[in-house]
N, C-alpha and C. Protein backbone atom coordinates (compact mmCIF):
# COMPACT_ATOMS: atom_id res chain seq x y z
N UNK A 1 257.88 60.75 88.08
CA UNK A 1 258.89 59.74 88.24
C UNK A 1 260.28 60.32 87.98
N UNK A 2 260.23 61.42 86.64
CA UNK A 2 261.57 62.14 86.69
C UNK A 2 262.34 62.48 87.91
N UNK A 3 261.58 62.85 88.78
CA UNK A 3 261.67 63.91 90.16
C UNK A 3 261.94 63.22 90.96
N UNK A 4 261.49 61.81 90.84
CA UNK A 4 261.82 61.15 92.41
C UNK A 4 263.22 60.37 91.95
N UNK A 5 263.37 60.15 90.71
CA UNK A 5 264.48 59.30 90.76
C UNK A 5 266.10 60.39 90.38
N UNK A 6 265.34 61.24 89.99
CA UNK A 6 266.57 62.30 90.41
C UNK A 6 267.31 62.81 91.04
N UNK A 7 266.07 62.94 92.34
CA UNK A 7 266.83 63.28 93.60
C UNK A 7 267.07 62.12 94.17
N UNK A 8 267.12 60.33 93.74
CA UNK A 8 267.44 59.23 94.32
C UNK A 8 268.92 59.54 94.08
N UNK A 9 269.20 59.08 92.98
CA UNK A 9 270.23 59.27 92.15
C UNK A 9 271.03 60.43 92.52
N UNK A 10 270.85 61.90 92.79
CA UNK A 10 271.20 62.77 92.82
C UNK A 10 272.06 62.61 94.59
N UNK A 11 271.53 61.85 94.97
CA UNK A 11 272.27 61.27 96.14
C UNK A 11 273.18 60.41 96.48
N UNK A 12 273.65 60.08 94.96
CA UNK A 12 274.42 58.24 94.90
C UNK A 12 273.79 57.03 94.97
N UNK A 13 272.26 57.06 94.99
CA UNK A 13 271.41 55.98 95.68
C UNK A 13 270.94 55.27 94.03
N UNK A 14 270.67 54.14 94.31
CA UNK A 14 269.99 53.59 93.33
C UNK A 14 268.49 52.80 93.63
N UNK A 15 267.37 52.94 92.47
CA UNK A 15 266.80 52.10 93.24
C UNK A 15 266.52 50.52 92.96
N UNK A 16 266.99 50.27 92.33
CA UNK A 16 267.17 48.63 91.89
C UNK A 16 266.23 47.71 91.10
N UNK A 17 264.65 48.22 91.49
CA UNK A 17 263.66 47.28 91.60
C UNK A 17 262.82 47.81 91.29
N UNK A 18 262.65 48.78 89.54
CA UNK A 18 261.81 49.68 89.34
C UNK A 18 260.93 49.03 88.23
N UNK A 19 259.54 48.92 88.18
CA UNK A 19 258.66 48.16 87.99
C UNK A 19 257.64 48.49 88.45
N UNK A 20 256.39 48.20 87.62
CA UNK A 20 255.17 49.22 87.47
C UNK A 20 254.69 48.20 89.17
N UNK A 21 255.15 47.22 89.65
CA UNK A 21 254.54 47.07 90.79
C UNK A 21 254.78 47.65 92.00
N UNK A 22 256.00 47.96 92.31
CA UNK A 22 256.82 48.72 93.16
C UNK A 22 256.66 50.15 93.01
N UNK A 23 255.37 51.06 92.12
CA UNK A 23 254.76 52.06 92.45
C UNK A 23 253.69 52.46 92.95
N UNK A 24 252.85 53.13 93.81
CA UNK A 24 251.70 53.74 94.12
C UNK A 24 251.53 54.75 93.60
N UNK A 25 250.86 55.01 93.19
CA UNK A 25 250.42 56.36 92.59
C UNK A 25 249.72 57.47 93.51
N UNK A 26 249.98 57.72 94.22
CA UNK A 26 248.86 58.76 95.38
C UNK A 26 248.38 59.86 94.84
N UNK A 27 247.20 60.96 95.60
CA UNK A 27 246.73 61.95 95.14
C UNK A 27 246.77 62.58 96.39
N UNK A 28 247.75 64.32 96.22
CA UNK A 28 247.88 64.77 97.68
C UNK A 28 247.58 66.17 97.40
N UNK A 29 247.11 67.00 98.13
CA UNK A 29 246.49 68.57 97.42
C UNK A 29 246.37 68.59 96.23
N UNK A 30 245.68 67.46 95.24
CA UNK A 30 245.04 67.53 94.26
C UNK A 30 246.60 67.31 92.96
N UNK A 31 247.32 66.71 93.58
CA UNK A 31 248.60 66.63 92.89
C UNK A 31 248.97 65.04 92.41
N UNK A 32 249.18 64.24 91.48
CA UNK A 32 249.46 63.04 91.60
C UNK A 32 250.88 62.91 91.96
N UNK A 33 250.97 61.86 92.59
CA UNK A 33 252.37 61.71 93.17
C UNK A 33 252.65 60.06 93.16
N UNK A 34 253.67 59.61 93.11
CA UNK A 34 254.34 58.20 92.87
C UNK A 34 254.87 57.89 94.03
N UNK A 35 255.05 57.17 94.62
CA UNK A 35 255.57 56.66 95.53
C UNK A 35 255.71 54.81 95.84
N UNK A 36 257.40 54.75 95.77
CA UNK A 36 258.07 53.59 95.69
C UNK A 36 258.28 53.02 96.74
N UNK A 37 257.62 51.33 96.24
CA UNK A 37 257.81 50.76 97.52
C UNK A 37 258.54 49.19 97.51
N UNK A 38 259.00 48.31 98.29
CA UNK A 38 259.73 47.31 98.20
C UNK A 38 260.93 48.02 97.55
N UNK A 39 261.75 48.54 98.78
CA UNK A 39 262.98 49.11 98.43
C UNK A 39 264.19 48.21 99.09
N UNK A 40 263.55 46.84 99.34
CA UNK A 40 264.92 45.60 99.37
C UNK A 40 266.28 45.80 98.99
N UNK A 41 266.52 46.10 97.66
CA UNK A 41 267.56 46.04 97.10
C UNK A 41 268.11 47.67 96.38
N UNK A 42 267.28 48.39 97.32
CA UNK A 42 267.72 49.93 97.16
C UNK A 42 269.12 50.06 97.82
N UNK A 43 269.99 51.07 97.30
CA UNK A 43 271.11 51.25 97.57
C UNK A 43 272.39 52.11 97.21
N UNK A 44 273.30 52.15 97.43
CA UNK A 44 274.09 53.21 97.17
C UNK A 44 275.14 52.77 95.82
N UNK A 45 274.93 53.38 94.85
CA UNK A 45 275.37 53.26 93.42
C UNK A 45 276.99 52.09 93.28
N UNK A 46 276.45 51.09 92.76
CA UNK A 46 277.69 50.12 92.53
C UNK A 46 277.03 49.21 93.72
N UNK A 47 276.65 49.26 94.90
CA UNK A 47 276.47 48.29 95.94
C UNK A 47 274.78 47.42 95.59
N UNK A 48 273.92 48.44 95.31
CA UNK A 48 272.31 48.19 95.65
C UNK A 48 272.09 47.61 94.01
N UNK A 49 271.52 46.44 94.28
CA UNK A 49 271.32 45.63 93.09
C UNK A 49 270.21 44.48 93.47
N UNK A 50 269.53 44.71 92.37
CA UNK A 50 268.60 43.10 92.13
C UNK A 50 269.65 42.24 91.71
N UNK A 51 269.48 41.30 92.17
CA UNK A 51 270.36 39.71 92.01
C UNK A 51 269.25 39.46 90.26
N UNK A 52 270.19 39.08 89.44
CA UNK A 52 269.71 39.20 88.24
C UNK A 52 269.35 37.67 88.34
N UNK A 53 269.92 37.12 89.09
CA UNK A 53 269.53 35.30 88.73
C UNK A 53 268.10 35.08 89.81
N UNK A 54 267.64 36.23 90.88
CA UNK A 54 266.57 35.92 91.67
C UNK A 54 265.26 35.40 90.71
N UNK A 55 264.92 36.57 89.75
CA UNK A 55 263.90 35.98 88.85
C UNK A 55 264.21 36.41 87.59
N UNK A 56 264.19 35.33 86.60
CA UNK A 56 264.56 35.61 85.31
C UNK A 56 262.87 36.33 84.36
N UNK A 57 261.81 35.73 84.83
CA UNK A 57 260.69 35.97 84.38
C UNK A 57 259.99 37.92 84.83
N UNK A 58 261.05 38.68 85.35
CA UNK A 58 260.49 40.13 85.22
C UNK A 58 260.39 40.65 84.24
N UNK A 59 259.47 41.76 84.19
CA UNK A 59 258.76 42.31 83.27
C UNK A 59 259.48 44.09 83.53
N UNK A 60 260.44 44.34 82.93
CA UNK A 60 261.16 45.62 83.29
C UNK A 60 260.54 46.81 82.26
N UNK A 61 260.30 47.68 82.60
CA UNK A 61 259.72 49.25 81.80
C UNK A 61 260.92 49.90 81.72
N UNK A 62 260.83 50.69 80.91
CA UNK A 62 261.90 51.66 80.70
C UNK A 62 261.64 52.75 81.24
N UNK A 63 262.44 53.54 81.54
CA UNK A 63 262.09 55.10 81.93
C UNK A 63 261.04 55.63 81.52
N UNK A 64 261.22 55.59 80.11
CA UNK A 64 260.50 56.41 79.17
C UNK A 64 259.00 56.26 79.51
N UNK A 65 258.46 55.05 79.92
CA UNK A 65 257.07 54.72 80.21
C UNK A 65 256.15 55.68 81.38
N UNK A 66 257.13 56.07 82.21
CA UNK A 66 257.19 56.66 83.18
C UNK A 66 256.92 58.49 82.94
N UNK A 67 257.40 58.70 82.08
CA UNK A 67 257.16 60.40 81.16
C UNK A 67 256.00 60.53 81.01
């Protein structure tokens, strides 16, 4: 997760909507890999935002969960 949101970020991009549902976890040459999906409100840093009043009842992780 370090890796993918680095090089998100590392682009100006944000991804808005990060939440243990909006990941897949795949397995590719024996490698686990993450891959994000429902990228609605993905976007370019300052613009791409979850509307904070859409749902008050999310359940947000921290980075750290993700390590």
């Amino acid at each position: 997760m370090k890796t993918i949101l680095k090089l998100i970020h590392g682009r100006g991009d944000v991804f808005s909507d990060l939440r243990d549902t909006n990941v897949i976890v795949t397995r590719h040459d024996g490698k686990v890999r993450p891959v994000l999906i429902d990228i609605d409100w993905a976007g370019k840093k300052g613009k791409g935002a979850y509307p904070a009043s859409m749902n008050t009842q999310l359940h947000r992780v921290g980075l750290a969960a993700w390590t």
